[in-house]
Protein backbone atom coordinates (compact mmCIF):
# COMPACT_ATOMS: atom_id res chain seq x y z
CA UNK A 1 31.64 164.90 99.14
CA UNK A 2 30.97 168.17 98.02
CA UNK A 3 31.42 169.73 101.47
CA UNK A 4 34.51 168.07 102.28
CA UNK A 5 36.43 169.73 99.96
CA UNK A 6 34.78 173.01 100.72
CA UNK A 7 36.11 171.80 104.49
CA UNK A 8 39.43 171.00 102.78
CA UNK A 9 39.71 174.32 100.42
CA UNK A 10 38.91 176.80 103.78
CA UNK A 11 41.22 174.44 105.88
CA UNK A 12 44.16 174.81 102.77
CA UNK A 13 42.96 178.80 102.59
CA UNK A 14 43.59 178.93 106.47
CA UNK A 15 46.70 177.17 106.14
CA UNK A 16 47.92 179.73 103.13
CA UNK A 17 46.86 182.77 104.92
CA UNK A 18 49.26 181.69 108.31
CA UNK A 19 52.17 181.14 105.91
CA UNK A 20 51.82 184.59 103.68
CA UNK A 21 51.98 185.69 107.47
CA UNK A 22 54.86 184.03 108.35
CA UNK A 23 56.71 185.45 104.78
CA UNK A 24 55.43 189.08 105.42
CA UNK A 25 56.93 188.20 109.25
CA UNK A 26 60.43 186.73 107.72
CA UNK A 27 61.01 189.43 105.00
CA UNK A 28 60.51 192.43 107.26
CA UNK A 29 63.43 191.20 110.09
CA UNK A 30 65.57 190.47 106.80
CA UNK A 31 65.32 194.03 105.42
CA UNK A 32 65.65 195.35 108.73
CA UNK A 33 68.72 193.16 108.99
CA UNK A 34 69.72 194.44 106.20
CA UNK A 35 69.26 198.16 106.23
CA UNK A 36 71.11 197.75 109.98
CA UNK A 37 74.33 196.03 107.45
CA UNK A 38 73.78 199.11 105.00
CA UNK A 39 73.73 201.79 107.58
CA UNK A 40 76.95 199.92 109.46
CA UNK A 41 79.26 200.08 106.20
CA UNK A 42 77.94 203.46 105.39
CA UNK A 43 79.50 204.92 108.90
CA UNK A 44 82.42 202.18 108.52
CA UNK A 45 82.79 204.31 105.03
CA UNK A 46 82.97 207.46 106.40
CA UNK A 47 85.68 207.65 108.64
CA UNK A 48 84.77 210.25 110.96
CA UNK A 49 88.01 210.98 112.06
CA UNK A 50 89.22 211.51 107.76
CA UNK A 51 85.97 214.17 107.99
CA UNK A 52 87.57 215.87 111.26
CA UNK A 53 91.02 216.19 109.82
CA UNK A 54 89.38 217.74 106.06
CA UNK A 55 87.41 220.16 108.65
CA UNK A 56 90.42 221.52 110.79
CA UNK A 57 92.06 222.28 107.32
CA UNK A 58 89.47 223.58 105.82
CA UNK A 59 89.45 225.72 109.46
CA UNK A 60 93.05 226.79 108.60
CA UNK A 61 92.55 227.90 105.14
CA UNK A 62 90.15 230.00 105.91
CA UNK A 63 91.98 231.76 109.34
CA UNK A 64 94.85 231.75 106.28
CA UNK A 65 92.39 234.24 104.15
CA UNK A 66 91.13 236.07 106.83
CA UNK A 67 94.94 236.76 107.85
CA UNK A 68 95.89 237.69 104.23
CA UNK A 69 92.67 240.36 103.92
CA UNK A 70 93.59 241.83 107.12
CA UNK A 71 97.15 242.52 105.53
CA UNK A 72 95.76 243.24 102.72
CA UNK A 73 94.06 246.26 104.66
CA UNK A 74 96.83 247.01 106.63
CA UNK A 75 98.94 247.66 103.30
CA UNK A 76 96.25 250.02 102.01
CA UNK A 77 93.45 251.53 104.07
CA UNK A 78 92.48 254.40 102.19
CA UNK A 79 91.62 251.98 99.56
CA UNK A 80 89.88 249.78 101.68
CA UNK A 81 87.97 252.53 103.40
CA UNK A 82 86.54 253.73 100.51
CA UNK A 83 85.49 250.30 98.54
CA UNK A 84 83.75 249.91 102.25
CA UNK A 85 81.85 253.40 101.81
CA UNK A 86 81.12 252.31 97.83
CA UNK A 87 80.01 248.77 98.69
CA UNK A 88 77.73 250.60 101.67
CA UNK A 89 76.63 252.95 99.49
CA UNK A 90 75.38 250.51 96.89
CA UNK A 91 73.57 247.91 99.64
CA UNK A 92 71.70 251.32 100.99
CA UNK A 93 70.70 251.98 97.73
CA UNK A 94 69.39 248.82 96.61
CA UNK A 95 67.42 248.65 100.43
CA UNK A 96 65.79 252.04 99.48
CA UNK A 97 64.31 250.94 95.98
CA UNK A 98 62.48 247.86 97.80
């Protein structure tokens, strides 16, 4: 009697190891499902062409400050000539203590 619940318990044991496999089996396709849902709504979210748009104007802001430094040169290029030499100046210095 003894033995066939031994028998039984390694059968049941057997049985329990097959369906711990099946849940480890079932849970990884759901999180993959569900990182695949995650990742789509995340791009959805996005909206690539939003980022493109923020990009080109953040594109003509800057040619906009480039243009208005350039004047700004233009109007007075002693000035800028010599905060050029000063600002030189100072990098060479700091290059020669190092």
């Amino acid at each position: 009697m003894a033995t066939q619940e031994v028998t039984q318990l390694k059968k049941d044991i057997e049985a329990l190891k097959g369906d711990v496999q099946q849940l480890s089996h079932t849970i990884k396709e759901l999180a993959q499902e569900k990182a695949t849902e995650g990742k789509s709504k995340v791009f959805d979210e996005l909206h690539i062409d939003d980022l493109k748009e923020q990009l080109d104007a953040l594109k003509s802001k800057g040619k906009d400050g480039l243009g208005a430094v350039e004047n700004e040169i233009q109007s007075h290029p002693f000035q800028s000539t010599a905060i050029s030499f000063g600002i030189g100046f100072l990098i060479a210095l700091m290059m020669n203590k190092k």
